[in-house]
N, C-alpha and C. Protein backbone atom coordinates (compact mmCIF):
# COMPACT_ATOMS: atom_id res chain seq x y z
N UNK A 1 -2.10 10.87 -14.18
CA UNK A 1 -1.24 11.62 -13.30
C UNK A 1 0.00 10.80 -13.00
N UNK A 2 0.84 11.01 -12.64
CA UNK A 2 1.78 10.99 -12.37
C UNK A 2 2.25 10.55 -11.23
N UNK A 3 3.11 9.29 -10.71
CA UNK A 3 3.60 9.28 -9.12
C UNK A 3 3.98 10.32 -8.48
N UNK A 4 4.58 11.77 -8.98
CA UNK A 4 5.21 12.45 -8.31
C UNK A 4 3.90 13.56 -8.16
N UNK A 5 3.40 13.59 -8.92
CA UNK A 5 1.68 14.27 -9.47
C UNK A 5 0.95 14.04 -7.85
N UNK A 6 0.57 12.78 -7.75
CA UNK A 6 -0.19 12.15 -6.93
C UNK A 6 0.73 12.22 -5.48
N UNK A 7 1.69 12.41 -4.97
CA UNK A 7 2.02 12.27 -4.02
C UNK A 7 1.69 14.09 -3.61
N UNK A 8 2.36 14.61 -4.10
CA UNK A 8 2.26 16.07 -4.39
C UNK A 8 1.15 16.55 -3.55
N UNK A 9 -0.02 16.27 -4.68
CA UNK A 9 -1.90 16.32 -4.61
C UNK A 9 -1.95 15.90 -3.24
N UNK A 10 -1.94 14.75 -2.55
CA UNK A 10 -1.82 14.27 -1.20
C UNK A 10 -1.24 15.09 -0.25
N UNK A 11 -0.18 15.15 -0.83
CA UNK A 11 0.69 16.03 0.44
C UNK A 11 -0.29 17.43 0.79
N UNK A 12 -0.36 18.13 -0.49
CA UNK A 12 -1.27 19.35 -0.37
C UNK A 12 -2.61 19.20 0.56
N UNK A 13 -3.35 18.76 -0.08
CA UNK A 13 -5.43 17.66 0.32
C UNK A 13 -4.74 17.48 1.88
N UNK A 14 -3.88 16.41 2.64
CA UNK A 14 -3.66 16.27 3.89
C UNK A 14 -3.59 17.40 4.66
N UNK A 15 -2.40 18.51 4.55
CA UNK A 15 -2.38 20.26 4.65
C UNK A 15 -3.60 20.63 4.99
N UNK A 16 -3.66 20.60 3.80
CA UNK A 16 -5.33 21.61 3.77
C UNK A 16 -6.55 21.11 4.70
N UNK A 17 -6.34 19.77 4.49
CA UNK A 17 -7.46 19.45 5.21
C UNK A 17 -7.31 19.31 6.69
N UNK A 18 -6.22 19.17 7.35
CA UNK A 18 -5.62 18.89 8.42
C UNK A 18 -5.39 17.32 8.96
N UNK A 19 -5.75 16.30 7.77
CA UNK A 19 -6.41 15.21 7.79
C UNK A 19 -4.96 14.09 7.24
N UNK A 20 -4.26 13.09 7.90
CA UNK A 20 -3.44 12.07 7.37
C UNK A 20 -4.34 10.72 6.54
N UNK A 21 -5.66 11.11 6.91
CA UNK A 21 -6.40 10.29 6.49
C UNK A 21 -6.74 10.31 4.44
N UNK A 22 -6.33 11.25 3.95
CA UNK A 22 -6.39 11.09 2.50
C UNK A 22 -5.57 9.83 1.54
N UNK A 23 -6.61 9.36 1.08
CA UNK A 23 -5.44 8.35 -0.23
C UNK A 23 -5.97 8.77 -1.44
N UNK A 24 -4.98 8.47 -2.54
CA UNK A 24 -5.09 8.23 -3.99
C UNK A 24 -5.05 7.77 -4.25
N UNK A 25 -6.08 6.93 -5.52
CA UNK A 25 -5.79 5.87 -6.39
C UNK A 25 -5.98 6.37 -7.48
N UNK A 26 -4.65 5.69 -8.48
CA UNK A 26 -5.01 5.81 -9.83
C UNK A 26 -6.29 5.06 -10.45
N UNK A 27 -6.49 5.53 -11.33
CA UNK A 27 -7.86 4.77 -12.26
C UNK A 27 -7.33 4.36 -13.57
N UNK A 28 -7.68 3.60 -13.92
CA UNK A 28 -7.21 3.15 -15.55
C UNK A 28 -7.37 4.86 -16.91
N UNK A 29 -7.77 5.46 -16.50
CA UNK A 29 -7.55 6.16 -17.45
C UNK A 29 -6.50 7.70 -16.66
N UNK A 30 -5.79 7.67 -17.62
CA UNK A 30 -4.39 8.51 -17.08
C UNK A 30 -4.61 10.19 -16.66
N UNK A 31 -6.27 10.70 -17.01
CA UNK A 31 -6.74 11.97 -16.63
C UNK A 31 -7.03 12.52 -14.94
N UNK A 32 -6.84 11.54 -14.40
CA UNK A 32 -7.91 11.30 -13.51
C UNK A 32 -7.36 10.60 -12.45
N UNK A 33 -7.51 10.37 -10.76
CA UNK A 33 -7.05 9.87 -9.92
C UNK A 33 -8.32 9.49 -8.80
N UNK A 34 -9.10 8.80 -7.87
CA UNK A 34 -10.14 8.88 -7.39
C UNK A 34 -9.43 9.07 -5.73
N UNK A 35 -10.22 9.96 -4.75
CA UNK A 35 -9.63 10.43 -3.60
C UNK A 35 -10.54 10.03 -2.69
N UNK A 36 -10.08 9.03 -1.63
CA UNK A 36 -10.47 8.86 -0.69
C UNK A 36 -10.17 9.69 0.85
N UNK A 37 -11.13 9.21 1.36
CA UNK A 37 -10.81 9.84 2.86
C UNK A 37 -11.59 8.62 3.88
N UNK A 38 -10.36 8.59 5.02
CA UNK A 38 -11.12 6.97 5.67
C UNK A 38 -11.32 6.20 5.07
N UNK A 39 -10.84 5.92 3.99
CA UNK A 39 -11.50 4.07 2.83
C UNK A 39 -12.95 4.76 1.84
N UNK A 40 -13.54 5.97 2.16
CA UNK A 40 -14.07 5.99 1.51
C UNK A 40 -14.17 7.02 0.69
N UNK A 41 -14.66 6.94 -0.61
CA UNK A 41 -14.61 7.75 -1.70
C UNK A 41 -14.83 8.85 -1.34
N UNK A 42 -14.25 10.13 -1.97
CA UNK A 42 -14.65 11.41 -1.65
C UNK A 42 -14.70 12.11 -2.99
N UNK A 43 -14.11 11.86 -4.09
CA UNK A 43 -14.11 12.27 -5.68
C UNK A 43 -13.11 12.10 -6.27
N UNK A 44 -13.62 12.80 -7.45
CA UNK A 44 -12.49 12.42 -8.42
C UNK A 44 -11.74 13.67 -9.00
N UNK A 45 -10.15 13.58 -8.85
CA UNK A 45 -9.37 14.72 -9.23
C UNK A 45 -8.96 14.36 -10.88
N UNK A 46 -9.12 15.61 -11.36
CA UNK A 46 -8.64 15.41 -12.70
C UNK A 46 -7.64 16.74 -12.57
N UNK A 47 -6.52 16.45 -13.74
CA UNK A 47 -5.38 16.99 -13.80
C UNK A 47 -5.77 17.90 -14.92
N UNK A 48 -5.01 19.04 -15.64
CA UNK A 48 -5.36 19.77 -16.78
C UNK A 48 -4.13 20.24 -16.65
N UNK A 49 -2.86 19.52 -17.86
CA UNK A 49 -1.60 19.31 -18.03
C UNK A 49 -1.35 20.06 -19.04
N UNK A 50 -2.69 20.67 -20.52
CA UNK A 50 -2.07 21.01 -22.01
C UNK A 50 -1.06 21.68 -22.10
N UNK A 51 -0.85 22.48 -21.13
CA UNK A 51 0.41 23.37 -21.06
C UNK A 51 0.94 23.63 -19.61
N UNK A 52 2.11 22.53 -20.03
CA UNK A 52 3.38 21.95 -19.07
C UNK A 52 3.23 23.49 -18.11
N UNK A 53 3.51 24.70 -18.91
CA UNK A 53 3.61 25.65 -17.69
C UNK A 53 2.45 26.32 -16.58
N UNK A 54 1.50 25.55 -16.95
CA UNK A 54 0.06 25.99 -16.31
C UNK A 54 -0.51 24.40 -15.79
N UNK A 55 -0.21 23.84 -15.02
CA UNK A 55 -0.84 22.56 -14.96
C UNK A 55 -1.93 23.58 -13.63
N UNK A 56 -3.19 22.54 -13.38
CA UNK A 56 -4.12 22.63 -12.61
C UNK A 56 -4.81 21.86 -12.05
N UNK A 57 -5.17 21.22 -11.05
CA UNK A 57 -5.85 20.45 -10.64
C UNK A 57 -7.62 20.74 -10.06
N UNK A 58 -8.61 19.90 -10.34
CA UNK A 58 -9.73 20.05 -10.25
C UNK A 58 -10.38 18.66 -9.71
N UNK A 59 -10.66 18.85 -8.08
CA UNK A 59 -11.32 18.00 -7.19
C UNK A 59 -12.76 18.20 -7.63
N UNK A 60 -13.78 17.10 -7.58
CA UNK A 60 -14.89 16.73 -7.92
C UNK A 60 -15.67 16.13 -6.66
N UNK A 61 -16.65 16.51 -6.08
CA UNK A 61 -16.84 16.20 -4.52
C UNK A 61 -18.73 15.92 -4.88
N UNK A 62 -18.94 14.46 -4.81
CA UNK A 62 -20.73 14.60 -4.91
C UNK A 62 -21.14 14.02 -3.67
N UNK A 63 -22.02 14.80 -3.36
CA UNK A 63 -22.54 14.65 -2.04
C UNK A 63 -24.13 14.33 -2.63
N UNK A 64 -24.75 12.77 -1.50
CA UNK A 64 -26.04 12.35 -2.08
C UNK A 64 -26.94 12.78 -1.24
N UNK A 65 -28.05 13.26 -1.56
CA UNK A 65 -28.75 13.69 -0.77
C UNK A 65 -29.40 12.98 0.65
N UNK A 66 -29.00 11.54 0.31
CA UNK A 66 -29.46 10.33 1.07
C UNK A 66 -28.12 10.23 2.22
N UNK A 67 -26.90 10.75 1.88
CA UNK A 67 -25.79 11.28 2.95
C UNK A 67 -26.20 12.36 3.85
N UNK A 68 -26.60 13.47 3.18
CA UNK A 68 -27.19 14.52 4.14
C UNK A 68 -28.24 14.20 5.44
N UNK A 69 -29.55 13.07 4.74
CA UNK A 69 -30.27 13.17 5.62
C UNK A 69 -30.29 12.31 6.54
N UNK A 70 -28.81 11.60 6.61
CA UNK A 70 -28.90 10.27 7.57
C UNK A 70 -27.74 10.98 8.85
């Protein structure tokens, strides 16, 4: 993704969520960005760019069952 990609994604995720608390980090591979909330992980966004006029973004959110029951 992209600096302007990733600020974007943020700006939106903060919005939506009502939350200043979102960050992005890039990851070594250029598909992909990992999204925190508070310092801690929340998933991983992947971009879907093949066609410049349709880009899309797709948040990835795993929740452990060992989170639920604590």
């Amino acid at each position: 993704m992209t600096p302007e990609q990733i600020v974007s994604v943020r700006n939106y995720l903060c919005n939506r969520l009502g939350t200043e608390a979102i960050t992005i980090k890039p990851r070594k591979v250029s598909d992909s960005v990992e999204v925190y909330l508070n310092d801690e992980i929340l998933g991983l966004l992947y971009v879907d760019d093949e066609d410049p006029n349709d880009v899309s973004y797709d948040l990835n959110i795993s929740i452990l069952q060992q989170d639920l029951d604590a």
